[in-house]
N, C-alpha and C. Protein backbone atom coordinates (compact mmCIF):
# COMPACT_ATOMS: atom_id res chain seq x y z
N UNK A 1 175.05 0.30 24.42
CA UNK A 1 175.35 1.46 23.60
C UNK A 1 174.82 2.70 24.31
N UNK A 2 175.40 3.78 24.27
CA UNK A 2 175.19 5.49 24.70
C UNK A 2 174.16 5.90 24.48
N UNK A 3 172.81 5.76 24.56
CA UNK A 3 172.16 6.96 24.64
C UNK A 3 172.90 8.32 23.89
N UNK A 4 172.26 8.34 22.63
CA UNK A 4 172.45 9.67 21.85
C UNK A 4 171.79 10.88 21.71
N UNK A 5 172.08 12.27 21.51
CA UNK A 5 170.82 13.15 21.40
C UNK A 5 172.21 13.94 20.50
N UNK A 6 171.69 14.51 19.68
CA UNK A 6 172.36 15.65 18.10
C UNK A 6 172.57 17.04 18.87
N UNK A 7 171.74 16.54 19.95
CA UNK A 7 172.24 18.29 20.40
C UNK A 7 173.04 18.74 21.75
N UNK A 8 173.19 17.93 22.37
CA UNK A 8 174.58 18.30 23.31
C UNK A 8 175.37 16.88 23.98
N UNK A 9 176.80 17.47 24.21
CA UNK A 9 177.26 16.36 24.58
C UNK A 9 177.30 14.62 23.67
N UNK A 10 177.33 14.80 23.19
CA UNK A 10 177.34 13.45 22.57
C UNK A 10 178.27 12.74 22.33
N UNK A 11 177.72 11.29 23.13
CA UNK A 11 179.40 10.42 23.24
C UNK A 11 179.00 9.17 22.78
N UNK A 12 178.02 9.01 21.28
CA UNK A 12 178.58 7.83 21.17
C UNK A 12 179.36 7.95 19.21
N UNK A 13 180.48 7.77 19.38
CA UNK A 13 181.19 8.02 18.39
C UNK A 13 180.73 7.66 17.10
N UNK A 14 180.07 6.58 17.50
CA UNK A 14 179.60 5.99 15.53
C UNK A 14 178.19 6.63 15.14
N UNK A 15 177.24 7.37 16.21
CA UNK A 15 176.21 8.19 15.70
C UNK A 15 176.61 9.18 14.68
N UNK A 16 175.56 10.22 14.51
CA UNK A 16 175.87 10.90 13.62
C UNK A 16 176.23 11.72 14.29
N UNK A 17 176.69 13.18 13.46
CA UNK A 17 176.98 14.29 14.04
C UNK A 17 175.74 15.04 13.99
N UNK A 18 175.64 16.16 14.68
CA UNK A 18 175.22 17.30 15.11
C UNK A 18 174.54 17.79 13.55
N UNK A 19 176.01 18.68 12.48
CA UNK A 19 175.86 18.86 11.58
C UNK A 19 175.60 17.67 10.84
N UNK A 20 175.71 16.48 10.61
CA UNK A 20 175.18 15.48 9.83
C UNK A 20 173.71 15.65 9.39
N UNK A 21 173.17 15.32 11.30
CA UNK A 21 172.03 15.94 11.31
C UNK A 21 170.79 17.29 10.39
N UNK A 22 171.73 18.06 10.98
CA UNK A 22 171.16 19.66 9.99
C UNK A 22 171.17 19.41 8.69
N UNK A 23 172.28 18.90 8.31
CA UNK A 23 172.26 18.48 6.74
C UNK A 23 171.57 17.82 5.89
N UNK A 24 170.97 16.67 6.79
CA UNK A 24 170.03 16.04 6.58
C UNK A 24 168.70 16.48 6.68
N UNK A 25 168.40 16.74 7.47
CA UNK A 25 167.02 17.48 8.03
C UNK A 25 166.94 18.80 7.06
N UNK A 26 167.90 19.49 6.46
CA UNK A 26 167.40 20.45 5.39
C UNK A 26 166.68 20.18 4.31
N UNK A 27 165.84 19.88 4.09
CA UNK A 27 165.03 19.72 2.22
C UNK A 27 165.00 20.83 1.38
N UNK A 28 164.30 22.10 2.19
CA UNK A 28 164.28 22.77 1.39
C UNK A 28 165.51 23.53 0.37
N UNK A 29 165.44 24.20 -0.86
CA UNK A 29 166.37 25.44 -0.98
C UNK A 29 166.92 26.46 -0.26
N UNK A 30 165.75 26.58 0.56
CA UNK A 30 166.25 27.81 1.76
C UNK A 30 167.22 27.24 2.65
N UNK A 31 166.45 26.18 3.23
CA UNK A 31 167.21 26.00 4.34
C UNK A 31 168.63 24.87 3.95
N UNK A 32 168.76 24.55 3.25
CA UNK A 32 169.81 23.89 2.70
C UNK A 32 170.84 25.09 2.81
N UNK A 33 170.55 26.36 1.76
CA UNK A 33 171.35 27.30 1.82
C UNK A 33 171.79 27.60 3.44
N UNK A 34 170.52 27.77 4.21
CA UNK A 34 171.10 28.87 5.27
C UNK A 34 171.98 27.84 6.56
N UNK A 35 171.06 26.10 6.31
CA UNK A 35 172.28 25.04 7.05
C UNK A 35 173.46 25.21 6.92
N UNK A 36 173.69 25.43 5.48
CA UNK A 36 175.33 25.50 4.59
C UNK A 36 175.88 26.31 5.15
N UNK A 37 175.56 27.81 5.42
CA UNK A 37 176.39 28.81 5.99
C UNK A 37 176.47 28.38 7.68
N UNK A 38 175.37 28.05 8.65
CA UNK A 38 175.36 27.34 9.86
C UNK A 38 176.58 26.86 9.69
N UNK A 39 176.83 25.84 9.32
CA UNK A 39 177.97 24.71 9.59
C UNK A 39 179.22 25.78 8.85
N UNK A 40 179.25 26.22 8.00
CA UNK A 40 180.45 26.71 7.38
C UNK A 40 181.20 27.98 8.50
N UNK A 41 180.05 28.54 9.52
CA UNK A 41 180.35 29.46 10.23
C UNK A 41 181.03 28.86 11.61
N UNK A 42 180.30 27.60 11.62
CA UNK A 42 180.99 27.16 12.97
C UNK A 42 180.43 27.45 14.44
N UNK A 43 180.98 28.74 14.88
CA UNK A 43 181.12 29.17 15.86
C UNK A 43 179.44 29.39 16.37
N UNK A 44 178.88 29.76 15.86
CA UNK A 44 177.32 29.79 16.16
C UNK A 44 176.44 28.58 16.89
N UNK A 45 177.20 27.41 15.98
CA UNK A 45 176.38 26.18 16.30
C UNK A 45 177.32 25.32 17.52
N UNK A 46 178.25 26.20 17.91
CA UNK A 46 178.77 25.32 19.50
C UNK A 46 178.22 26.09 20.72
N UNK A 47 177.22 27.08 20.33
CA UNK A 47 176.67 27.81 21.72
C UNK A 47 174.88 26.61 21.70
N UNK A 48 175.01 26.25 22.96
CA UNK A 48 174.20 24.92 23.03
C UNK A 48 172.61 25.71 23.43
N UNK A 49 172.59 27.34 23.50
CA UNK A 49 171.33 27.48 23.42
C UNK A 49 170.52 27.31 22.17
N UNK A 50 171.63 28.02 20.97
CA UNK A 50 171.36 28.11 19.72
C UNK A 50 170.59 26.90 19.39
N UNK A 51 171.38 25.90 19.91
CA UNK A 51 171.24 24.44 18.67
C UNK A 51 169.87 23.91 19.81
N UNK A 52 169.68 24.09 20.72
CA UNK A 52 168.18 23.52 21.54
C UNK A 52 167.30 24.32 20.78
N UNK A 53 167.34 25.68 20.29
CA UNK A 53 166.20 26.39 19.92
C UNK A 53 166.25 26.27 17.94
N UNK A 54 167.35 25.56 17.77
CA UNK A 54 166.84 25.73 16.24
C UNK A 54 166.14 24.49 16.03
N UNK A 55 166.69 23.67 16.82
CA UNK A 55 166.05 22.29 16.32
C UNK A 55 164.91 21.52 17.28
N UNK A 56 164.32 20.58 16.85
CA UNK A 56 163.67 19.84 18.23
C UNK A 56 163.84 18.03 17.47
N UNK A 57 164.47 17.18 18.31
CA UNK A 57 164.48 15.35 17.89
C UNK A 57 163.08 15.21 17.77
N UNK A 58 163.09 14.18 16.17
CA UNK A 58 161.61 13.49 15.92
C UNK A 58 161.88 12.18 16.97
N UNK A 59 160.44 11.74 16.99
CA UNK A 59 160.58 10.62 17.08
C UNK A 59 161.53 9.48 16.87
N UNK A 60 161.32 9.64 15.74
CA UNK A 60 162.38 8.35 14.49
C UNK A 60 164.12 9.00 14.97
N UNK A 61 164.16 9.84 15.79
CA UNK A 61 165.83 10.08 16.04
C UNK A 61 166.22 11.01 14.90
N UNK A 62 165.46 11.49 14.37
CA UNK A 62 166.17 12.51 13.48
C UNK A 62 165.71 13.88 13.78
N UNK A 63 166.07 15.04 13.33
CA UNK A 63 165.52 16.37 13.86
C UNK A 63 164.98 17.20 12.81
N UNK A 64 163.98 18.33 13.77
CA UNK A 64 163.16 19.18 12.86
C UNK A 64 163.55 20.39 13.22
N UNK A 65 163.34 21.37 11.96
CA UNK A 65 163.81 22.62 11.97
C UNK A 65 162.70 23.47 13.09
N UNK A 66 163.13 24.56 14.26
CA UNK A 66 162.10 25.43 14.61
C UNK A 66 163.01 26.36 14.55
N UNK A 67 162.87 27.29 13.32
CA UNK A 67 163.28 28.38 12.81
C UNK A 67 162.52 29.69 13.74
N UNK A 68 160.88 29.18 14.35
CA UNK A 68 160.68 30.22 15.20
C UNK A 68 160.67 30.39 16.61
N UNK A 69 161.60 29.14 16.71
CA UNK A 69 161.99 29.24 18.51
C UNK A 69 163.19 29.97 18.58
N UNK A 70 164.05 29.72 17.64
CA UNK A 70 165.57 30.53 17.62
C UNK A 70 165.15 32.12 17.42
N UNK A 71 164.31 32.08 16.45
CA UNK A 71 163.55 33.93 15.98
C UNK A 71 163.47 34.58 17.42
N UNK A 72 162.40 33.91 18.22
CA UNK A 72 162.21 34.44 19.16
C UNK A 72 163.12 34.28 20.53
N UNK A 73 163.91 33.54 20.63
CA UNK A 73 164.56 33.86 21.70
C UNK A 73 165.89 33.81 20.94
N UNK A 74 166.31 34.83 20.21
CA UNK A 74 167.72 35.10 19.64
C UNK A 74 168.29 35.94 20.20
N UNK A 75 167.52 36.88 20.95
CA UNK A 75 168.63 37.65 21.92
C UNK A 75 168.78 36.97 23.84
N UNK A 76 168.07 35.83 24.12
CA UNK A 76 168.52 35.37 25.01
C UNK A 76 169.89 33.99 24.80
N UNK A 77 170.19 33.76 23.73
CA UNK A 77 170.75 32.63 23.56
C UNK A 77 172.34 32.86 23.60
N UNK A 78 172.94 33.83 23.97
CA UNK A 78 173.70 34.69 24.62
C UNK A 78 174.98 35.04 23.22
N UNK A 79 174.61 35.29 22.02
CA UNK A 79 175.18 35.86 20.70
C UNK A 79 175.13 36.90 21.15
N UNK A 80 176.69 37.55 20.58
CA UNK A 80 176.74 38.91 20.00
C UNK A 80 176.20 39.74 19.35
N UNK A 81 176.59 41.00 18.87
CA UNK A 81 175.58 41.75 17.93
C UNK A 81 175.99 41.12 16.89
N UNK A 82 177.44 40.67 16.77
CA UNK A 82 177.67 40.03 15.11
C UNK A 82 176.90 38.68 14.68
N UNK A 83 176.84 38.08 15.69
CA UNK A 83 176.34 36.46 16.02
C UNK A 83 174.56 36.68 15.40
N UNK A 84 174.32 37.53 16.52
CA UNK A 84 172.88 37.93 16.02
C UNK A 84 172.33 38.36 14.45
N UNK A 85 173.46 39.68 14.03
CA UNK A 85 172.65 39.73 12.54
C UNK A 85 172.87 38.24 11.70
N UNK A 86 174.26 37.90 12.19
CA UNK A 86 174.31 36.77 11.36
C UNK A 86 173.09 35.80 11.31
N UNK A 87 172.74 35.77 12.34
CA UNK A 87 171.71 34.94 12.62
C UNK A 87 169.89 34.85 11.84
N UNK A 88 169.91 36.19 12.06
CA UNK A 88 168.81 36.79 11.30
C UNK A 88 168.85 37.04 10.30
N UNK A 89 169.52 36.73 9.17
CA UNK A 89 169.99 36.54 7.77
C UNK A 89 169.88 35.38 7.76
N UNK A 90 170.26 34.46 8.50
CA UNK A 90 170.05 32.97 8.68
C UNK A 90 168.28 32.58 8.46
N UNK A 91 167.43 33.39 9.40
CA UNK A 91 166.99 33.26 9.70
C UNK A 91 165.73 34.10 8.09
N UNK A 92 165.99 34.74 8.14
CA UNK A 92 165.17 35.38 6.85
C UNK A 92 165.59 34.58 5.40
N UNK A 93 166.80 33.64 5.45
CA UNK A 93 167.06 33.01 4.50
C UNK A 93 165.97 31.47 4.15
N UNK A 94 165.96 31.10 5.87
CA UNK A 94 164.87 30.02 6.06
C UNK A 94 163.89 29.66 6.00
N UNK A 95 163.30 30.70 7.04
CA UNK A 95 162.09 31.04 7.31
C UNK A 95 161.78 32.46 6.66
N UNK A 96 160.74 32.96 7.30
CA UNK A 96 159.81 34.27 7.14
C UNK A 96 160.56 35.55 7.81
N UNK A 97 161.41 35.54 8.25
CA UNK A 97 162.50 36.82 8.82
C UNK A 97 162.42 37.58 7.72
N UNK A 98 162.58 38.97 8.42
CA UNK A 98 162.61 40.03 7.35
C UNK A 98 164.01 40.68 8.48
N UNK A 99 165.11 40.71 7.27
CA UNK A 99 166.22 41.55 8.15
C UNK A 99 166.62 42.96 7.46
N UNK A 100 166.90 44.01 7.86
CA UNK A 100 167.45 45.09 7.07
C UNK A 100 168.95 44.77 6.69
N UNK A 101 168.92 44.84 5.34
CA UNK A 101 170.24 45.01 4.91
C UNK A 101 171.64 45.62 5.94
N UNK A 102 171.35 46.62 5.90
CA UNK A 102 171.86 47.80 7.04
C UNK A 102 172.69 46.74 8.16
N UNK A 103 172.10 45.71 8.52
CA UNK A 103 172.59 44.84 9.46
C UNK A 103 174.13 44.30 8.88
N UNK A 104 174.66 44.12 7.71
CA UNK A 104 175.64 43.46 7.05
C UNK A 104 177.37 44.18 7.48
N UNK A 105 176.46 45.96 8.34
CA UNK A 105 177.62 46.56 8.68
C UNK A 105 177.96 45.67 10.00
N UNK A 106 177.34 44.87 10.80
CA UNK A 106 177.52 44.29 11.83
C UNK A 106 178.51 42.80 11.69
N UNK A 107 178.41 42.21 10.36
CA UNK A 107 179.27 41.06 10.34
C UNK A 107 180.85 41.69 9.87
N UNK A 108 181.58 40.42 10.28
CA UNK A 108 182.94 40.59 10.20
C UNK A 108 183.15 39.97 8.61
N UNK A 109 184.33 40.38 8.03
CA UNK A 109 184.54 39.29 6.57
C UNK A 109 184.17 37.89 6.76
N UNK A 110 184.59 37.73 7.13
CA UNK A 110 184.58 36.37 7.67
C UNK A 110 182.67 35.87 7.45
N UNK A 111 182.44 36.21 7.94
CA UNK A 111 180.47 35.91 8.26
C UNK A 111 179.94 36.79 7.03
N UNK A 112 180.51 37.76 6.69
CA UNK A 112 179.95 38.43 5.24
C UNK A 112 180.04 37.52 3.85
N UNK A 113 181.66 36.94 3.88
CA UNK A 113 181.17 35.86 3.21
C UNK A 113 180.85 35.11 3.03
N UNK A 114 181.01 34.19 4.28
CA UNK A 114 179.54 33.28 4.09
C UNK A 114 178.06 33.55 3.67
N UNK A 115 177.52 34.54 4.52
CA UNK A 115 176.58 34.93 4.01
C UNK A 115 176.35 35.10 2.81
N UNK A 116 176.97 35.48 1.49
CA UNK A 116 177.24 36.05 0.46
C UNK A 116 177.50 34.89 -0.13
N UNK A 117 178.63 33.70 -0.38
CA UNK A 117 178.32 32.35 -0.65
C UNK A 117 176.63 31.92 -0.39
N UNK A 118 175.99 32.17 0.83
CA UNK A 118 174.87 31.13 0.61
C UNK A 118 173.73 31.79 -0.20
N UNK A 119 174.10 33.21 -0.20
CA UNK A 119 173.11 33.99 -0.89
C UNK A 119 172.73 33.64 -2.71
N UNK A 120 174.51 33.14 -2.87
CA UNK A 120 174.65 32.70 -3.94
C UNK A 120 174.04 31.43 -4.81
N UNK A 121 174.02 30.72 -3.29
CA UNK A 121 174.11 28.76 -3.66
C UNK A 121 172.33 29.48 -3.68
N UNK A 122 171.22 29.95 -2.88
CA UNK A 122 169.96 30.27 -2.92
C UNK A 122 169.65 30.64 -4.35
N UNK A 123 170.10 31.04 -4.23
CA UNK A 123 169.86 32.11 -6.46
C UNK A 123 169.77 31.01 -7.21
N UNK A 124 170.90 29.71 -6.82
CA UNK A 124 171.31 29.06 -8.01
C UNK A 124 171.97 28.98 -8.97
N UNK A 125 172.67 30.55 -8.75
CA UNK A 125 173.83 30.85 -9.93
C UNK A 125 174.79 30.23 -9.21
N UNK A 126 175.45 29.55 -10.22
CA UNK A 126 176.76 28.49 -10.24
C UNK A 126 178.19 29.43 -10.77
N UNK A 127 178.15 30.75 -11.39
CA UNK A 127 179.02 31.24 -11.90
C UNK A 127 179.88 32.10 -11.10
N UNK A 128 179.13 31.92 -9.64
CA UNK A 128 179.69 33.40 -8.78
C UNK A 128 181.18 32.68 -7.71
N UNK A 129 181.70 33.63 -7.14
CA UNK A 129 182.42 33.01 -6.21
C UNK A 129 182.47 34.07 -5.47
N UNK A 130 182.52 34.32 -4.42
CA UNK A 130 183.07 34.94 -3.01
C UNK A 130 184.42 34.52 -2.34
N UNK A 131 185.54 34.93 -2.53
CA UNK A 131 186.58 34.60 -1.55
C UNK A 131 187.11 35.85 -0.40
N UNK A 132 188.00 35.65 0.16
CA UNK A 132 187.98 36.69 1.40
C UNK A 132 189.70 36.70 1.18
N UNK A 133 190.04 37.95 0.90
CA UNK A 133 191.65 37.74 0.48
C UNK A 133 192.36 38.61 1.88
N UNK A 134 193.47 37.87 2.65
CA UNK A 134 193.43 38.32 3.63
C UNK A 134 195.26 39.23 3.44
């Protein structure tokens, strides 16, 4: 059998995924929320610096969140300015980030509502919806 690792390249088909992973490894409220938008965004979590610095493999083959390795090297991991606020909303959703609002002029619809969905699922209000009417 393949030799597996969640975070790049991975070829053995019946492991888990990547996102399986994250999904799992979320417990908290926070980070449940800010996984949810991760995976719902996509595009963030196929740049393979991102996903070395958010996570690190336990032992046992499963992974742990380092919310302050991504913090700190978020502008080498080669994101955009949109990639980035997104990120740091991500990142203040999780962890201890403090982002200025002001940053929200930087996402596209697209990443606004996600953001705005997970802001939602965090609250706990069940009554809201966000859609993006194109």
């Amino acid at each position: 059998m393949t030799a597996t690792t969640p975070f790049l390249g991975q070829e053995d088909v019946g492991a888990p995924s990547f996102v399986e992973h994250l999904l799992k490894a979320a417990v908290t409220s926070r980070e449940q929320a800010a996984v949810q938008a991760l995976v719902e965004e996509e595009r963030i979590l196929t740049n393979d610096a991102v996903r070395r610095n958010l996570v690190r493999q336990t032992d046992d083959g499963g992974i742990q969140f380092c919310w302050q390795f991504l913090a700190y090297n978020l502008h080498s991991v080669g994101l955009d300015e949109s990639g980035r606020a997104f990120v740091n909303f991500i990142l203040s959703m999780a962890w201890c980030g403090q982002t200025s609002l002001v940053h929200v002029r930087e996402l596209d619809e697209r990443r606004l509502a996600i953001l705005l969905r997970a802001m939602i699922q965090l609250s706990g209000n069940d009554n809201l919806a966000i859609t993006v009417h194109c």
